[in-house]
C-alpha atoms as a PDB file:
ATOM      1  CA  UNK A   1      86.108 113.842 116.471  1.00  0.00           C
ATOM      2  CA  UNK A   2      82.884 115.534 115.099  1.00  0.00           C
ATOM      3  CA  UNK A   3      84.173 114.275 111.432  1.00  0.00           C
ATOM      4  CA  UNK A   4      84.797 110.738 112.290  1.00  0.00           C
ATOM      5  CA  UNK A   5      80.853 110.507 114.044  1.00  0.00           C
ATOM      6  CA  UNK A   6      79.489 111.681 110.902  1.00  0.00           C
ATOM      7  CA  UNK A   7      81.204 109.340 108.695  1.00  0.00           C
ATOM      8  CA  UNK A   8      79.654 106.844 110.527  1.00  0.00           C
ATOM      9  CA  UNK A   9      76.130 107.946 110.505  1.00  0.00           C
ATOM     10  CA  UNK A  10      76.923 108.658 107.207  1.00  0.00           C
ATOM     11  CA  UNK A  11      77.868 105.274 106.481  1.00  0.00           C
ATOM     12  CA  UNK A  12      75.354 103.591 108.846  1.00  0.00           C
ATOM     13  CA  UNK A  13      72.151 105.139 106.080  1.00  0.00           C
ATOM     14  CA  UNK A  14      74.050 102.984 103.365  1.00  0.00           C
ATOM     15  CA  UNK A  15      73.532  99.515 103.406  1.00  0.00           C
ATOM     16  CA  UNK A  16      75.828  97.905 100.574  1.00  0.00           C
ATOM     17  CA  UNK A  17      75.909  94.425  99.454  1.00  0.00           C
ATOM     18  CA  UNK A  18      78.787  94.318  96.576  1.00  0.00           C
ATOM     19  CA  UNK A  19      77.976  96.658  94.098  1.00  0.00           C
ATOM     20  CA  UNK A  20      74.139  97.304  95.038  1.00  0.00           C
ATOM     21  CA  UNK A  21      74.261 100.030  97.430  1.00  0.00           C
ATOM     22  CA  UNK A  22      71.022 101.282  99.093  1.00  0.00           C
ATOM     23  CA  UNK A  23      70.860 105.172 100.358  1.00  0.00           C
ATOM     24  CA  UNK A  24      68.110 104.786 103.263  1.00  0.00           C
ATOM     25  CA  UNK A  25      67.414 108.788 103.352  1.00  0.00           C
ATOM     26  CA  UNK A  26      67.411 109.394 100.173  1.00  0.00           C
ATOM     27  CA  UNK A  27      65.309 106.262  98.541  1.00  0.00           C
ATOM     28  CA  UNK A  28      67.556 105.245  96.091  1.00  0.00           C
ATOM     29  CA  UNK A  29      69.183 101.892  94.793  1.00  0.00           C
ATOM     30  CA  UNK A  30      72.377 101.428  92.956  1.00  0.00           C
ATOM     31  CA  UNK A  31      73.588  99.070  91.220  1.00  0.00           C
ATOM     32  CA  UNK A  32      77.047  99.434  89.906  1.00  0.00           C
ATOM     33  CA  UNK A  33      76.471 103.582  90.216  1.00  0.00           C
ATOM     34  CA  UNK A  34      73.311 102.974  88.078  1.00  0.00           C
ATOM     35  CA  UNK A  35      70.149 103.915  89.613  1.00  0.00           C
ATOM     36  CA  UNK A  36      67.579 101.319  89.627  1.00  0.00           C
ATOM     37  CA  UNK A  37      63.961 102.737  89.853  1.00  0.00           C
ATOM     38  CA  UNK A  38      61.596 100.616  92.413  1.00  0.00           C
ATOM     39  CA  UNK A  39      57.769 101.311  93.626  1.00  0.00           C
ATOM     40  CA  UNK A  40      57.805 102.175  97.509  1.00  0.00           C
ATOM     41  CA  UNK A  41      57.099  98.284  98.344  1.00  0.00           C
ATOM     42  CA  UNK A  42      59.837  96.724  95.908  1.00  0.00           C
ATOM     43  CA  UNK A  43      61.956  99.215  98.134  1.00  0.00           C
ATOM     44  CA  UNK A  44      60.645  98.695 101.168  1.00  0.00           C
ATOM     45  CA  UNK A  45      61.001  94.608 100.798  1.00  0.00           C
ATOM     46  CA  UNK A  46      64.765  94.627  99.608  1.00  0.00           C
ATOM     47  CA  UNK A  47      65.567  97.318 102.986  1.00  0.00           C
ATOM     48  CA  UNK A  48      64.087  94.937 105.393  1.00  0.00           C
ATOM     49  CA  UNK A  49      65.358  91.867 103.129  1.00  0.00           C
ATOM     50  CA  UNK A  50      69.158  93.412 102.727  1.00  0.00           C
ATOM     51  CA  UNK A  51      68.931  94.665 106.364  1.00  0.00           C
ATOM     52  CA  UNK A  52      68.817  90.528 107.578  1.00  0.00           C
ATOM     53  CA  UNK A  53      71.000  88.808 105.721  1.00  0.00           C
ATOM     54  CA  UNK A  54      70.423  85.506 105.463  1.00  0.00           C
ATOM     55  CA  UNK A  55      67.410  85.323 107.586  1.00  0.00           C
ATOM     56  CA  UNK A  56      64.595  83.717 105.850  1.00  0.00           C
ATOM     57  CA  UNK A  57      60.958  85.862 105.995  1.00  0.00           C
ATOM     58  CA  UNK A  58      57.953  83.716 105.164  1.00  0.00           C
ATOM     59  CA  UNK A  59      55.363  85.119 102.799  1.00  0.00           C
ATOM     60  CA  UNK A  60      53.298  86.014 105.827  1.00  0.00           C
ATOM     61  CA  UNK A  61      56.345  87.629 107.841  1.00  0.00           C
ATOM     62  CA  UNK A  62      56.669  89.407 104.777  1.00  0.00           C
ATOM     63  CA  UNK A  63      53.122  90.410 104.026  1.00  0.00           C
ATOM     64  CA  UNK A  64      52.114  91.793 107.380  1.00  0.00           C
ATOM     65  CA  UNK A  65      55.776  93.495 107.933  1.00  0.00           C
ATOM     66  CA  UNK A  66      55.527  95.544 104.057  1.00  0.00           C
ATOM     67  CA  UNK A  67      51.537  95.821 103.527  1.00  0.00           C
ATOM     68  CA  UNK A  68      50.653  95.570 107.499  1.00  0.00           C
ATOM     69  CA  UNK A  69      48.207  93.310 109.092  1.00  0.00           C
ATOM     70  CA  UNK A  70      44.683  94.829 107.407  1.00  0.00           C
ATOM     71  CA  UNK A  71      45.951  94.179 103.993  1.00  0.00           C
ATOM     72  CA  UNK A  72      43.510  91.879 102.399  1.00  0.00           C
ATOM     73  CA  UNK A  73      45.545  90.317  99.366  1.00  0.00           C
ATOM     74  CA  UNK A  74      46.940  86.702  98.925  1.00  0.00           C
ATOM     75  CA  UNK A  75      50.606  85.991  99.747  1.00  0.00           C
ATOM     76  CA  UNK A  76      51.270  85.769  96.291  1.00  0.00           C
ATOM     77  CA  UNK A  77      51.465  89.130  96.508  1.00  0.00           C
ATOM     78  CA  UNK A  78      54.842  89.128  97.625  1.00  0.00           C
ATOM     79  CA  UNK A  79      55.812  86.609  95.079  1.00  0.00           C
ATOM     80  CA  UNK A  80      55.079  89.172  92.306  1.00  0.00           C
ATOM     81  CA  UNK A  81      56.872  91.975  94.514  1.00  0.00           C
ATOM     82  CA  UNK A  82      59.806  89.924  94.562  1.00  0.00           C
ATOM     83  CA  UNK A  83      59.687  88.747  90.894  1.00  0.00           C
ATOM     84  CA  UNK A  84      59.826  92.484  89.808  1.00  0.00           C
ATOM     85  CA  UNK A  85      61.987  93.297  92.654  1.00  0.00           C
ATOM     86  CA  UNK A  86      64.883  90.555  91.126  1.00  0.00           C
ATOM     87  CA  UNK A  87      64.217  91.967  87.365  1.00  0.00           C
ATOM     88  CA  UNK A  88      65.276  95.082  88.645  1.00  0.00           C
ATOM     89  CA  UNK A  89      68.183  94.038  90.666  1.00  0.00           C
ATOM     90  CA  UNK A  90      69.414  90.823  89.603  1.00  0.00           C
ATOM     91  CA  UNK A  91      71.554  89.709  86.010  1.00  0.00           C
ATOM     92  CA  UNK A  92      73.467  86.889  85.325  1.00  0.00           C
ATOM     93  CA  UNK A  93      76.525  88.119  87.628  1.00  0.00           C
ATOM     94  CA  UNK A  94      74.175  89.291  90.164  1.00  0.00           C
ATOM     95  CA  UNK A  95      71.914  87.046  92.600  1.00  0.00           C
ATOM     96  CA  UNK A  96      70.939  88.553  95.574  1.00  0.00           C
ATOM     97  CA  UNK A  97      67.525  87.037  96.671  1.00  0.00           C
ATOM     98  CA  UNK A  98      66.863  83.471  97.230  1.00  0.00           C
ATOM     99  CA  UNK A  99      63.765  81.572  97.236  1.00  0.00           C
ATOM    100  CA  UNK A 100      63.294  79.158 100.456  1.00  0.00           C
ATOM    101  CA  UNK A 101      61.415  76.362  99.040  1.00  0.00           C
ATOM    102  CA  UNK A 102      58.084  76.137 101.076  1.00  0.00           C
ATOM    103  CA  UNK A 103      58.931  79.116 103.332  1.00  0.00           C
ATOM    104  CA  UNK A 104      59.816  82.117 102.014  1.00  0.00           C
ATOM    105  CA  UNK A 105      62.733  84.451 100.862  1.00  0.00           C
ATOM    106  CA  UNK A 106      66.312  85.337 101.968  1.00  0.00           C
ATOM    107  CA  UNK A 107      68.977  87.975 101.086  1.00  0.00           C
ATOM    108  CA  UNK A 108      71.947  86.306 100.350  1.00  0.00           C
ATOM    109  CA  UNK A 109      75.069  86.302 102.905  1.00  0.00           C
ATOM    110  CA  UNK A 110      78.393  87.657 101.422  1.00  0.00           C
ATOM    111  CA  UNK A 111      80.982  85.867 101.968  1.00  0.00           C
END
């Protein structure tokens, strides 16, 4: 019994989309077993991103959520977060985060 619980928490600190795998406690990112180095935001913005599938997060959402409400920057902030974020993550065989024209960003749903 004590086995099959910790499997689960286990498994419920890995969030896995395909072959990108994200380890929660230990701050890494994995893409095909290779580990991808991101700053603390680029990380923190694909956990919440990956964590809501398909939900769309407006620049602002996204700004006050990652950098908190006293951060002072424009929203294109984010833009360049993400921008880095998908050179890290993303190749030809690989899309993961979507632009929503005039809104924001969304991870991608498998299907």
């Amino acid at each position: 019994m004590y086995k099959k619980q910790q499997d689960r928490t286990a498994r419920s600190k890995l969030i896995k989309h395909g072959d990108l795998v994200i380890d929660l406690p230990k701050y890494e990112v994995r893409q095909a077993g290779r580990l991808i180095v991101l700053t603390l935001k680029e990380y923190e913005l694909l956990c919440l991103l990956s964590s809501n599938p398909g939900k769309v997060f407006s620049r602002e959402a996204l700004l006050n959520k990652i950098w908190g409400y006293n951060y002072f920057g424009g929203a294109r902030t984010v833009d360049v977060h993400i921008t880095r974020l998908r050179n890290k993550i993303e190749d030809g065989s690989h899309s993961f985060i979507e632009t929503v024209r005039g809104v924001g960003y969304r991870f991608k749903e498998l299907v």
